[in-house]
N, C-alpha and C. Protein backbone atom coordinates (compact mmCIF):
# COMPACT_ATOMS: atom_id res chain seq x y z
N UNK A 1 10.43 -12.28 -10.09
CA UNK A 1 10.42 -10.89 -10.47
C UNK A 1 11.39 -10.69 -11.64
N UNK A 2 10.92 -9.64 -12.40
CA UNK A 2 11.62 -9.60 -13.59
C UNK A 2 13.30 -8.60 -13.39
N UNK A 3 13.13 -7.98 -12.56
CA UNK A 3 14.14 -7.06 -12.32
C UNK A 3 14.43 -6.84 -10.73
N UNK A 4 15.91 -6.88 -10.71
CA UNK A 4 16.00 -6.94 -9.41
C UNK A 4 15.96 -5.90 -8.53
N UNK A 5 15.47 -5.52 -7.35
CA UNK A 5 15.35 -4.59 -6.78
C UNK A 5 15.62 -4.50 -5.13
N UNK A 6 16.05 -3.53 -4.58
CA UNK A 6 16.26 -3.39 -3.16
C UNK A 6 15.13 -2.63 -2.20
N UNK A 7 14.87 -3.01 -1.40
CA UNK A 7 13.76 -2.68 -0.47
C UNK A 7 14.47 -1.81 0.59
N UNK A 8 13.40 -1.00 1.12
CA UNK A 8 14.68 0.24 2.19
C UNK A 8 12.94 0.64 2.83
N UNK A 9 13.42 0.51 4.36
CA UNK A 9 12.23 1.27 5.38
C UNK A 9 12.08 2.84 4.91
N UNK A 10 10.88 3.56 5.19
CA UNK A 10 10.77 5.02 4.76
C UNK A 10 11.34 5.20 6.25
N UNK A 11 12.39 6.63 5.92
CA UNK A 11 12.93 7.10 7.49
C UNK A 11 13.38 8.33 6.68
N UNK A 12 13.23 9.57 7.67
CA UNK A 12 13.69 10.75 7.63
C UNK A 12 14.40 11.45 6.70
N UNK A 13 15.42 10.17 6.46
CA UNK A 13 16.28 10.63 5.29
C UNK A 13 16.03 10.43 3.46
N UNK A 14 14.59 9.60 3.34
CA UNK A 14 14.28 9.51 2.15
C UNK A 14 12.91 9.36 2.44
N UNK A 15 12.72 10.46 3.06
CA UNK A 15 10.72 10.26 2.80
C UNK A 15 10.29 11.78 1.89
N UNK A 16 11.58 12.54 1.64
CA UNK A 16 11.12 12.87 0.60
C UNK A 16 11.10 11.95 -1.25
N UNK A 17 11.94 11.55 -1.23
CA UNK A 17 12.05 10.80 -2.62
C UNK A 17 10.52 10.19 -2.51
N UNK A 18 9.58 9.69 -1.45
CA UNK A 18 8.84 9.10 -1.04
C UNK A 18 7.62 10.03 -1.93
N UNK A 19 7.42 11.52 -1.46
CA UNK A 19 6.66 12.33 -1.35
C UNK A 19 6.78 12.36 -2.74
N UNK A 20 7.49 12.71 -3.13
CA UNK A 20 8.00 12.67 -4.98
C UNK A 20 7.47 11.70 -5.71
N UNK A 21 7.68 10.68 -5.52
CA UNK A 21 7.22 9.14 -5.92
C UNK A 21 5.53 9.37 -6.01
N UNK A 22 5.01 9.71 -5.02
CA UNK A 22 3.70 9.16 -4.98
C UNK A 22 3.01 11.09 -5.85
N UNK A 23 3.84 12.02 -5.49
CA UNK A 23 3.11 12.70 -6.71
C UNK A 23 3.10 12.47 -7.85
N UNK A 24 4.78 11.72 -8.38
CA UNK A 24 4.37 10.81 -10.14
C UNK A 24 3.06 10.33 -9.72
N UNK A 25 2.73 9.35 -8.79
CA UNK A 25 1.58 8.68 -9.58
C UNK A 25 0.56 8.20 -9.17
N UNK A 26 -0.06 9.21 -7.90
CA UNK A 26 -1.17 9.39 -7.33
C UNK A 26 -2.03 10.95 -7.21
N UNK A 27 -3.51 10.87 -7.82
CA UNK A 27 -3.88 12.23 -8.18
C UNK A 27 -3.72 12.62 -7.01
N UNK A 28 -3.48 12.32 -5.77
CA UNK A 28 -3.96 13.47 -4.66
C UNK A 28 -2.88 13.41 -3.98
N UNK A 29 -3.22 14.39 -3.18
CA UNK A 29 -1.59 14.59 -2.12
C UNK A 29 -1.50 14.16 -0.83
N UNK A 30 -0.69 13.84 -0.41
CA UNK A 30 -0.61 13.14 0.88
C UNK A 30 -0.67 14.33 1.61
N UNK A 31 -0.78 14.31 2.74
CA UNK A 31 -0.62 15.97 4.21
C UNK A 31 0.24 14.88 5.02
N UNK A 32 1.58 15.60 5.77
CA UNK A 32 2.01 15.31 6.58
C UNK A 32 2.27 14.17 7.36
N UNK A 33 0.71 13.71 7.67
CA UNK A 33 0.58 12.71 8.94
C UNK A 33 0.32 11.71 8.21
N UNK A 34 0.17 11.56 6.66
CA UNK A 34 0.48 10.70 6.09
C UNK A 34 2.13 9.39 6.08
N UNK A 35 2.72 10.61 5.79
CA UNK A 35 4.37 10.01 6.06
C UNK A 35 4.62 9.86 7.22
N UNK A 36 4.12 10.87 8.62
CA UNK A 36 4.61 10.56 9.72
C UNK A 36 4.12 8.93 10.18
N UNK A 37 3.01 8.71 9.83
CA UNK A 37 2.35 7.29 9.50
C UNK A 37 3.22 5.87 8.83
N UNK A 38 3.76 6.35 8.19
CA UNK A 38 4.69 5.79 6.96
C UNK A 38 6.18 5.30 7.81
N UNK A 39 6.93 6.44 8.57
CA UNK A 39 7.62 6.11 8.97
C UNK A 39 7.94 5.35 10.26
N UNK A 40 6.65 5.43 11.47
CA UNK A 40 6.25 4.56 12.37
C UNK A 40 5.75 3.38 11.99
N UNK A 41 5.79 3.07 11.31
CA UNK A 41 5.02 1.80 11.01
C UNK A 41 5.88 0.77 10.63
N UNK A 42 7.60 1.04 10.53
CA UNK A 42 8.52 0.01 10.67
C UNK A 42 8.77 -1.00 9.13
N UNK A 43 8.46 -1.75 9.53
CA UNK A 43 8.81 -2.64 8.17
C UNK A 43 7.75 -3.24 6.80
N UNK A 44 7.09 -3.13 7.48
CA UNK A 44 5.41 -3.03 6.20
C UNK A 44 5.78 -2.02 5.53
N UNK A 45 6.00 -0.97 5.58
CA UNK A 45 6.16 0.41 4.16
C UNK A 45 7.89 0.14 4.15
N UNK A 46 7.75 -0.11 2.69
CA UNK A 46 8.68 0.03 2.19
C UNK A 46 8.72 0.42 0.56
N UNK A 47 9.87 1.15 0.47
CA UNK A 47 10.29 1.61 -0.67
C UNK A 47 10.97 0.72 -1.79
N UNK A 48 10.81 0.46 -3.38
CA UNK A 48 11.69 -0.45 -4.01
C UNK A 48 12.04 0.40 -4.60
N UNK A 49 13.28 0.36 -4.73
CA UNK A 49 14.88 1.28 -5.38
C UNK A 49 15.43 -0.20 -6.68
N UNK A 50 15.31 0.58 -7.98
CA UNK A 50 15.85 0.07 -8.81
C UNK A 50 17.16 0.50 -9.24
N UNK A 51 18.22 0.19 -9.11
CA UNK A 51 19.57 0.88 -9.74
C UNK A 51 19.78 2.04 -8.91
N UNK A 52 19.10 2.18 -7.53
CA UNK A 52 19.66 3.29 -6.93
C UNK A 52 18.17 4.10 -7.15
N UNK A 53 17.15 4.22 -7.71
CA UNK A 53 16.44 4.98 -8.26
C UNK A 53 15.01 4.33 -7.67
N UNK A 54 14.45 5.45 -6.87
CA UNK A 54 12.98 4.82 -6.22
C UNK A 54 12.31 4.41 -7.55
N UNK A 55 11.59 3.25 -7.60
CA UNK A 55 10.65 3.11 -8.48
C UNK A 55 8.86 2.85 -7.56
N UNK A 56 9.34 2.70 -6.38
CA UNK A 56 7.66 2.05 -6.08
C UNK A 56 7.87 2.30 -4.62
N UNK A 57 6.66 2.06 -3.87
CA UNK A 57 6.44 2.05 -2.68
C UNK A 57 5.07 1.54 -2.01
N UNK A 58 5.22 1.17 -1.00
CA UNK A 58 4.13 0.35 -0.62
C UNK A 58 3.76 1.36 1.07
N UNK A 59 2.93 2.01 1.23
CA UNK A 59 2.48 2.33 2.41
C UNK A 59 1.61 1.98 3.53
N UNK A 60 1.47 1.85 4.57
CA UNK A 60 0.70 0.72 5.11
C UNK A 60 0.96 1.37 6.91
N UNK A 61 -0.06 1.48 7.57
CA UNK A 61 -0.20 1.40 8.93
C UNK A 61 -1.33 0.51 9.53
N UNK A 62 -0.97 0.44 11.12
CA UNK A 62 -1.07 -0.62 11.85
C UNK A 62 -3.14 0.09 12.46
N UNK A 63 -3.73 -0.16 12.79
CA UNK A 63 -4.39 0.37 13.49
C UNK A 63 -5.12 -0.83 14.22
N UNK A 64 -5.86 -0.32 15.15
CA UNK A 64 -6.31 -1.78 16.66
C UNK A 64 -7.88 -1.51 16.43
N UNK A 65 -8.14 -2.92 16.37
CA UNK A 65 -9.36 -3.15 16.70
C UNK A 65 -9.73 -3.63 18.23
N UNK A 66 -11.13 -3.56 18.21
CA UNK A 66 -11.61 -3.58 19.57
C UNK A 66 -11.27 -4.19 20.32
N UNK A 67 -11.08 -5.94 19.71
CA UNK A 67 -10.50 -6.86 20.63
C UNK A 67 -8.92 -6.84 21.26
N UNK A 68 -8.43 -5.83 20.74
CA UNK A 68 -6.78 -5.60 20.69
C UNK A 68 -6.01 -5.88 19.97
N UNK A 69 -6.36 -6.89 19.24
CA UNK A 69 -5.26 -7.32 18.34
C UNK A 69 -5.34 -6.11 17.03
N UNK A 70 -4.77 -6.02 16.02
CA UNK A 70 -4.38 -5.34 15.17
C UNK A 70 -4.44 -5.42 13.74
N UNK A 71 -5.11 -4.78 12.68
CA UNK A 71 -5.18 -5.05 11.05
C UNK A 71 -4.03 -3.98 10.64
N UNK A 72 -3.63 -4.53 9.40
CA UNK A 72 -3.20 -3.74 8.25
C UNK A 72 -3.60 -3.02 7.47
N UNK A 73 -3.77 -1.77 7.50
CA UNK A 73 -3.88 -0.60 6.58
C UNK A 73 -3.15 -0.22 4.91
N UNK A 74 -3.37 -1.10 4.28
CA UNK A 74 -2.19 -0.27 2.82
C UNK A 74 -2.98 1.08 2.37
N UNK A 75 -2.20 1.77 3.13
CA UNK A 75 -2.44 3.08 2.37
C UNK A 75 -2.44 3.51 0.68
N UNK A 76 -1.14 2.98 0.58
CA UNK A 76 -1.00 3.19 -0.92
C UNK A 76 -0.02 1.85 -1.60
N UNK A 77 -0.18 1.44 -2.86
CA UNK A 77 0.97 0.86 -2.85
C UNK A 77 1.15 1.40 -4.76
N UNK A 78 2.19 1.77 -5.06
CA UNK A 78 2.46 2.51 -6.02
C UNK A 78 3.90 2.25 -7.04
N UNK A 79 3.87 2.35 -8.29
CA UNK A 79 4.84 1.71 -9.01
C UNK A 79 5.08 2.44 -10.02
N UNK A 80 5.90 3.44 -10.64
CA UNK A 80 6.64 4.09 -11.34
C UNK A 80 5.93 3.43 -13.16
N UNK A 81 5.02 4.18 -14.06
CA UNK A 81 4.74 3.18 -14.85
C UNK A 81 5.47 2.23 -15.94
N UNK A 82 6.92 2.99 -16.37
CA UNK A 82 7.34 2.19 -16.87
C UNK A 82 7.93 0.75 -16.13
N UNK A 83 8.03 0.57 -14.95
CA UNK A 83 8.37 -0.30 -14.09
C UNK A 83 7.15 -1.41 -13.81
N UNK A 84 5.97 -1.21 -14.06
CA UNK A 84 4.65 -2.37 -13.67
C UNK A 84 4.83 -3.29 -15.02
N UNK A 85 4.29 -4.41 -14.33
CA UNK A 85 4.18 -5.49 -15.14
C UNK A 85 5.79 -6.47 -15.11
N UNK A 86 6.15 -5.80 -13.66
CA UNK A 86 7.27 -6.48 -13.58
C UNK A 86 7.79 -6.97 -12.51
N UNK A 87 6.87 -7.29 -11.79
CA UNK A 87 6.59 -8.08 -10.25
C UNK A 87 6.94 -7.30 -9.38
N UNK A 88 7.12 -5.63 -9.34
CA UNK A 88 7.40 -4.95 -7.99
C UNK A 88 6.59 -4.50 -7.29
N UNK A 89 5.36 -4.45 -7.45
CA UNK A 89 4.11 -4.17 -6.96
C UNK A 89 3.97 -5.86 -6.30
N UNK A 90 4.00 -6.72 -6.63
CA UNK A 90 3.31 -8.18 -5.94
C UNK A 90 4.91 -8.32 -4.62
N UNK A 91 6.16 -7.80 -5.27
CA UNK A 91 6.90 -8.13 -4.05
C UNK A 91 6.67 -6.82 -3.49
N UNK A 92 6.42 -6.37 -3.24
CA UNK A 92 6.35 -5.07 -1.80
C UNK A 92 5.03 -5.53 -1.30
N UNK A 93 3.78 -5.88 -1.95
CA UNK A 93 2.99 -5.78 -1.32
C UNK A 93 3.31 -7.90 -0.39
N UNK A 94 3.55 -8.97 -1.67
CA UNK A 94 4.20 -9.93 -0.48
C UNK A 94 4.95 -9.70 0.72
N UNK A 95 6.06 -8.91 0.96
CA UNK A 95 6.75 -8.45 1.61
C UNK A 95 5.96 -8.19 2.93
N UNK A 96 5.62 -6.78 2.58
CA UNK A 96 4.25 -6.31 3.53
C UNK A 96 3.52 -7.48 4.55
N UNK A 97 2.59 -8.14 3.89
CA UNK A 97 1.74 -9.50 4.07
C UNK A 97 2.47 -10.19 4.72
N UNK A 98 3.75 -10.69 4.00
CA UNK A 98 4.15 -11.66 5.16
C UNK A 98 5.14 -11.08 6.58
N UNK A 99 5.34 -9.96 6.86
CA UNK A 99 5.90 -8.97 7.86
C UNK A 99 4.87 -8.62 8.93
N UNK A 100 2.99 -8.48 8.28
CA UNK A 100 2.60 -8.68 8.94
C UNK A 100 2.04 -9.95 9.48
N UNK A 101 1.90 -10.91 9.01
CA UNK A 101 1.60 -12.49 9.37
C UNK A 101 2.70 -12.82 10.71
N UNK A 102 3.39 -12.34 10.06
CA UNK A 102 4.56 -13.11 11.45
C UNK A 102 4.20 -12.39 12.51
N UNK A 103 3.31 -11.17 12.83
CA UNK A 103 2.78 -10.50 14.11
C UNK A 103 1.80 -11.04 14.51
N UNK A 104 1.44 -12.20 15.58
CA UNK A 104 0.38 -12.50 15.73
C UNK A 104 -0.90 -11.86 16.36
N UNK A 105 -0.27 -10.42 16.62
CA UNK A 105 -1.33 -9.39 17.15
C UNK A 105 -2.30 -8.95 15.83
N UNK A 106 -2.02 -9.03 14.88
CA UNK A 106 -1.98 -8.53 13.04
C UNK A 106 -2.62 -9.49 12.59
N UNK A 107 -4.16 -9.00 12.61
CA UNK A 107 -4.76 -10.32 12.22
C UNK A 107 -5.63 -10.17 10.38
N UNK A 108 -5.75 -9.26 9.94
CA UNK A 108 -6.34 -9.04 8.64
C UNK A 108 -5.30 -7.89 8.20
N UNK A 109 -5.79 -7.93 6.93
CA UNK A 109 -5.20 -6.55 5.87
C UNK A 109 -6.29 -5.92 5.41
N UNK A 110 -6.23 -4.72 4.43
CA UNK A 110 -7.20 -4.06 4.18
C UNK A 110 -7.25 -2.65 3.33
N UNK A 111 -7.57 -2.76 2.37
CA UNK A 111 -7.54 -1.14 1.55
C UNK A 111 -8.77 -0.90 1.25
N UNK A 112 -8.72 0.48 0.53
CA UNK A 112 -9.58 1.17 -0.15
C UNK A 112 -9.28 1.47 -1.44
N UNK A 113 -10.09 1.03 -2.79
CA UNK A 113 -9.79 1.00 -4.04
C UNK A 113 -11.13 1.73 -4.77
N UNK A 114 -10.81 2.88 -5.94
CA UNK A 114 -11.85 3.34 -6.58
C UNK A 114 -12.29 2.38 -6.98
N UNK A 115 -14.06 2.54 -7.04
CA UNK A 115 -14.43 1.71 -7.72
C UNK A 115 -14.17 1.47 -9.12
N UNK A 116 -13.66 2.38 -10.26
CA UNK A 116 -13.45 2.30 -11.57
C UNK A 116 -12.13 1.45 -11.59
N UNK A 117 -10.99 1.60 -10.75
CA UNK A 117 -9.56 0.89 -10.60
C UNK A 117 -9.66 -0.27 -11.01
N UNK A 118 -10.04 -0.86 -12.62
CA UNK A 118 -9.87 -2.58 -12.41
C UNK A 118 -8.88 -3.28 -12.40
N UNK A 119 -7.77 -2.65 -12.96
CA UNK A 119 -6.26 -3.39 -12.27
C UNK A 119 -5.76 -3.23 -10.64
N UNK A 120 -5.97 -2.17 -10.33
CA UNK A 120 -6.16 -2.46 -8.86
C UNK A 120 -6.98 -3.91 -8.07
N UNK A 121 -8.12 -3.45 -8.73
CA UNK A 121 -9.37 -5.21 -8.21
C UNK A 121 -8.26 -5.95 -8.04
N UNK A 122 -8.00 -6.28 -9.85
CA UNK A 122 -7.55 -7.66 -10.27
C UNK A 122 -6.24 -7.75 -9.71
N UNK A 123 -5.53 -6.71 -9.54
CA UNK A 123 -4.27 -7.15 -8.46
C UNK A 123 -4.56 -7.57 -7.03
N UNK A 124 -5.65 -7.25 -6.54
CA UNK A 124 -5.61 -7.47 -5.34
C UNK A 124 -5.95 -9.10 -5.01
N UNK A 125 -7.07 -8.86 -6.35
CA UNK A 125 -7.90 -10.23 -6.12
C UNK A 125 -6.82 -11.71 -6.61
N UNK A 126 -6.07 -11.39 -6.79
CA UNK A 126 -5.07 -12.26 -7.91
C UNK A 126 -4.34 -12.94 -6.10
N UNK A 127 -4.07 -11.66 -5.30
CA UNK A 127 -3.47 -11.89 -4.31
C UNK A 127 -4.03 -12.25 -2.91
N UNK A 128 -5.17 -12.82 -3.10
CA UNK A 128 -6.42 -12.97 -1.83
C UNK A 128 -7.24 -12.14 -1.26
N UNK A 129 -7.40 -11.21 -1.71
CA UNK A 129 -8.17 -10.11 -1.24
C UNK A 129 -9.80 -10.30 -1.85
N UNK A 130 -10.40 -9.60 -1.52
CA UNK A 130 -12.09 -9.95 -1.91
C UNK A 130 -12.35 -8.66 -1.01
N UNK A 131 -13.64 -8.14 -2.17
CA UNK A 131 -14.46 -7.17 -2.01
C UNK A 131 -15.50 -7.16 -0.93
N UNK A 132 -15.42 -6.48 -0.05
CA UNK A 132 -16.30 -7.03 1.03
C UNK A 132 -17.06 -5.30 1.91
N UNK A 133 -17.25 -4.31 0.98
CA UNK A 133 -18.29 -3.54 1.22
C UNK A 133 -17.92 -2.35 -0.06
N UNK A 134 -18.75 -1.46 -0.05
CA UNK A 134 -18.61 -0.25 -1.22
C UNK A 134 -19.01 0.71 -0.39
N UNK A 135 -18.46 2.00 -0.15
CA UNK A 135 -18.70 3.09 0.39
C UNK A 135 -18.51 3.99 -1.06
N UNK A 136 -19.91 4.62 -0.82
CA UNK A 136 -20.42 5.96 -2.11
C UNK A 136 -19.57 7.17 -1.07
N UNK A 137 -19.20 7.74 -2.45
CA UNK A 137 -19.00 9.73 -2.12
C UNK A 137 -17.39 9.22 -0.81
N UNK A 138 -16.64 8.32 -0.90
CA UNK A 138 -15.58 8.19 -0.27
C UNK A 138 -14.25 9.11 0.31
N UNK A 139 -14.03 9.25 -1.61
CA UNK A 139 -13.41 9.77 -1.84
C UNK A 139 -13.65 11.90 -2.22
N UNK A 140 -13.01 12.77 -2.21
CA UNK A 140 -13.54 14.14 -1.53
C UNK A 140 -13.20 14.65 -3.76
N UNK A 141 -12.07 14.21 -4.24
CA UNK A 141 -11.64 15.38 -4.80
C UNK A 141 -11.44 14.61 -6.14
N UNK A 142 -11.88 13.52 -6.48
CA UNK A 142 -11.51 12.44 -7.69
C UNK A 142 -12.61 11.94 -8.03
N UNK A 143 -12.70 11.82 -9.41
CA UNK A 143 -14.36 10.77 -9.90
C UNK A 143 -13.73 9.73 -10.50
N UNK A 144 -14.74 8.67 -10.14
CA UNK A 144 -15.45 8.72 -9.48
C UNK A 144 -15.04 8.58 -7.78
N UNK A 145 -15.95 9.23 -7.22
CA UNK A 145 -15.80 9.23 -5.90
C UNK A 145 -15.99 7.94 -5.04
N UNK A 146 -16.20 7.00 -5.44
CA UNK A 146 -16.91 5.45 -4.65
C UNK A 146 -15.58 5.24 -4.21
N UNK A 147 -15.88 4.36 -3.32
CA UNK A 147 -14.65 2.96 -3.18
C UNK A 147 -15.09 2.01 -2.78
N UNK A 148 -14.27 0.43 -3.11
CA UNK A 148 -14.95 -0.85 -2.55
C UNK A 148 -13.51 -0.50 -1.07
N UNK A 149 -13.88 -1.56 -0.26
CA UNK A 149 -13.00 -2.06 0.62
C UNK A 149 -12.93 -2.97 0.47
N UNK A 150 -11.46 -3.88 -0.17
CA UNK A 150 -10.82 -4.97 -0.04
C UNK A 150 -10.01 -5.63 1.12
N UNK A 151 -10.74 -6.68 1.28
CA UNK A 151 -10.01 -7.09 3.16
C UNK A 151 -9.37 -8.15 2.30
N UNK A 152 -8.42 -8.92 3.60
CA UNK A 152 -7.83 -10.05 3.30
C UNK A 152 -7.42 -10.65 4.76
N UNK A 153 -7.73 -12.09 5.15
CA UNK A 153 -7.54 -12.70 6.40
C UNK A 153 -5.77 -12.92 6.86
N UNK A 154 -5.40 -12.61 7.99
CA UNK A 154 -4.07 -13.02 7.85
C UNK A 154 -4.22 -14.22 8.65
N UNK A 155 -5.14 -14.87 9.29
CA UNK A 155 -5.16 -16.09 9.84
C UNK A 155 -5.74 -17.11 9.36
């Protein structure tokens, strides 16, 4: 990584800087049960603080599949723009990945990416992920509205 940075769980006391962060640099707004999401979810979401100063964040909950065991959700993972292109997006989201690997209940990962997003793709795909369905009209309030779903195996 090009610059060094500190990682910090989202908790009570900075999930607003959180809320702030992701209005720089996501068109839509989170509601509530977004963060309450954010902050149960322990050590997968985390925040990177440059010099004291949020630059990025990675969001992510747990949810169960049928068999019981458990996938990864990245909700969001987000980076301040003068700050990309400088490995803090690949360490939060490594971070993440390998926090959940060590859960052996935690068996895949998994987002939702516009379909137009091609640095999104290519970040994901750079990092093992692969396109593995497209849902039309996904998204409610942004064009385009599509999204692919990018999975990734944690076993």
């Amino acid at each position: 990584m090009k610059i060094q940075i500190k990682l910090d769980q989202v908790r009570d006391q900075n999930v607003k800087q959180m809320k702030e962060l992701n209005a720089a640099i996501f068109p839509v707004k989170y509601q509530d049960k977004f963060y309450r999401d954010c902050t149960a979810c322990g050590d997968v979401t985390q925040l990177a603080y440059y010099n004291d100063i949020l630059i990025g964040a990675i969001a992510c909950r747990l949810e169960k599949k049928e068999n019981g065991k458990a996938k990864l959700y990245i909700m969001t993972l987000g980076v301040l723009a003068p700050y990309r292109d400088l490995g803090v997006g690949t360490y939060l989201l490594q971070h993440s990945l390998r926090v959940a690997s060590e859960d052996p209940n935690i068996e895949e990962a998994y987002l939702h990416v516009q379909t137009n997003n091609d640095g999104a793709i290519r970040f994901y795909d750079k990092h093992g992920f692969a396109i593995t369905e497209m849902i039309p009209n996904y998204y409610k309030r942004i064009d385009p509205p599509d999204c692919y779903i990018l999975h990734k195996s944690l076993r």
